[in-house]
Protein backbone atom coordinates (compact mmCIF):
# COMPACT_ATOMS: atom_id res chain seq x y z
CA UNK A 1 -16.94 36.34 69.07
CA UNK A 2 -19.04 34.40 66.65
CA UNK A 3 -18.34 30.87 65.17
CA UNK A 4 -19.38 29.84 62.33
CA UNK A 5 -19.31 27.06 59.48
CA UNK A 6 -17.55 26.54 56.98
CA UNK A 7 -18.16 24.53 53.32
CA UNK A 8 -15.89 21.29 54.76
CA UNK A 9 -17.54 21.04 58.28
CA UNK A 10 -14.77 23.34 60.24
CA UNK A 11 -16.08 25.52 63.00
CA UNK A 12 -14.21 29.02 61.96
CA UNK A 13 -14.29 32.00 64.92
CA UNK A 14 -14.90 35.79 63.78
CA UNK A 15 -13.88 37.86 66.58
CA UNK A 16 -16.52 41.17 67.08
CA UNK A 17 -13.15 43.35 66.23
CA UNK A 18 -12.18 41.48 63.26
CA UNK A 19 -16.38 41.80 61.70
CA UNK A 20 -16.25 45.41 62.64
CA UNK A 21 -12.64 46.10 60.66
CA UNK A 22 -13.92 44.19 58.11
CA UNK A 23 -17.65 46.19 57.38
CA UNK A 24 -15.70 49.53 57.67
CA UNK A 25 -14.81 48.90 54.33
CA UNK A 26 -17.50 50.88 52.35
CA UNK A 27 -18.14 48.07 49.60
CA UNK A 28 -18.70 45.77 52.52
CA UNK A 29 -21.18 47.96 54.40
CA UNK A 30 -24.22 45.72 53.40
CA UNK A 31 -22.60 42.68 52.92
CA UNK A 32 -22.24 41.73 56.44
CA UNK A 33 -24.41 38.35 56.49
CA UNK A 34 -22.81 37.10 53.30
CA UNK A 35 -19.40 36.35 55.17
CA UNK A 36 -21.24 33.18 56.58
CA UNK A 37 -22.98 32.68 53.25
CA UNK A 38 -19.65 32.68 51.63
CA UNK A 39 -17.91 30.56 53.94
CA UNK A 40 -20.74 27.65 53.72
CA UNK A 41 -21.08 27.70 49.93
CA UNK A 42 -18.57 29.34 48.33
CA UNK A 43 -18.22 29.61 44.35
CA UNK A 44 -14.62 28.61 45.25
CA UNK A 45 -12.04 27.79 47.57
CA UNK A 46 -8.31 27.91 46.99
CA UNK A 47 -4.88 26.70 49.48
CA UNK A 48 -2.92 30.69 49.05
CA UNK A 49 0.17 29.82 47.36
CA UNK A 50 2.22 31.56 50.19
CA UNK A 51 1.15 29.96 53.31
CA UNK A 52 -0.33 26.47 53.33
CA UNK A 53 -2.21 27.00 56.57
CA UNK A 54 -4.56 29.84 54.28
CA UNK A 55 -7.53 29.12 52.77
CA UNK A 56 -9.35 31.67 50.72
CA UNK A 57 -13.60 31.60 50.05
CA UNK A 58 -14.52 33.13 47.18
CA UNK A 59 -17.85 34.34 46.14
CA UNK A 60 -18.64 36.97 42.83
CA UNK A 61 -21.23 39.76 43.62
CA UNK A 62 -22.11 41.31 39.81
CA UNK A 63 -23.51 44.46 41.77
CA UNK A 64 -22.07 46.02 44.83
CA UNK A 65 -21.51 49.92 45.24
CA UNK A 66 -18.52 49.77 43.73
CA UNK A 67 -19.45 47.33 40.63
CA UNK A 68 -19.17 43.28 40.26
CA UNK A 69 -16.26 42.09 43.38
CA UNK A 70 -15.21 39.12 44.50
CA UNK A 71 -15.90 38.72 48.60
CA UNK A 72 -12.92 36.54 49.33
CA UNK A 73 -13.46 35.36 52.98
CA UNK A 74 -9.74 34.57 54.40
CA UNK A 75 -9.29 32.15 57.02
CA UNK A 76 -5.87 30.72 58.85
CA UNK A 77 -5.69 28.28 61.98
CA UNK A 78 -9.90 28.42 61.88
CA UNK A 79 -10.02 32.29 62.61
CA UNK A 80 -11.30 34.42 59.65
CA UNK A 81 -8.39 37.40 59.05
C-alpha cells in the first residue's frame, strides 16, 4: 500500500490491488505516475453529488491512446476507489 498526497494536505492510501485494477485499464497503461500528479494538482476537484464523503480529482489529458480523457482520481474516507 502506498500513501500519498493530496491538493488540501490529506494523506490518501492506494492499496497495491486497487493501482493494479486500476492500470489494467488499457487507456491507463502509461498513466500510472499521474494518479499522484492528479491528486496534488488537479485541474479540478468536485464533492459527487451522491455521496458527500466522495471527492473526485480531475485532470484533462488532450492525447492518450484512446484520444483527449479526463483521469478522474476518486477518493472516499482517504482511500482512492
Amino acid at each position: 500500500m502506498k500513501t500519498l498526497k493530496d491538493c488540501f494536505g490529506h494523506a490518501v492510501r492506494l492499496t497495491d490491488e486497487r493501482r493494479a485494477h486500476i492500470l489494467e485499464h488499457p487507456e491507463m497503461k502509461d498513466l500510472g505516475a499521474e494518479i499522484e500528479r492528479v491528486l496534488l494538482n488537479p485541474q479540478l476537484v468536485r464533492r459527487s453529488l451522491s455521496d458527500e464523503a466522495v471527492r473526485l480529482f480531475y485532470e484533462f489529458y488532450a492525447q492518450t491512446i484512446v484520444g483527449g480523457k479526463w483521469l478522474c482520481v476518486v477518493v472516499t474516507d482517504h482511500c482512492i476507489i
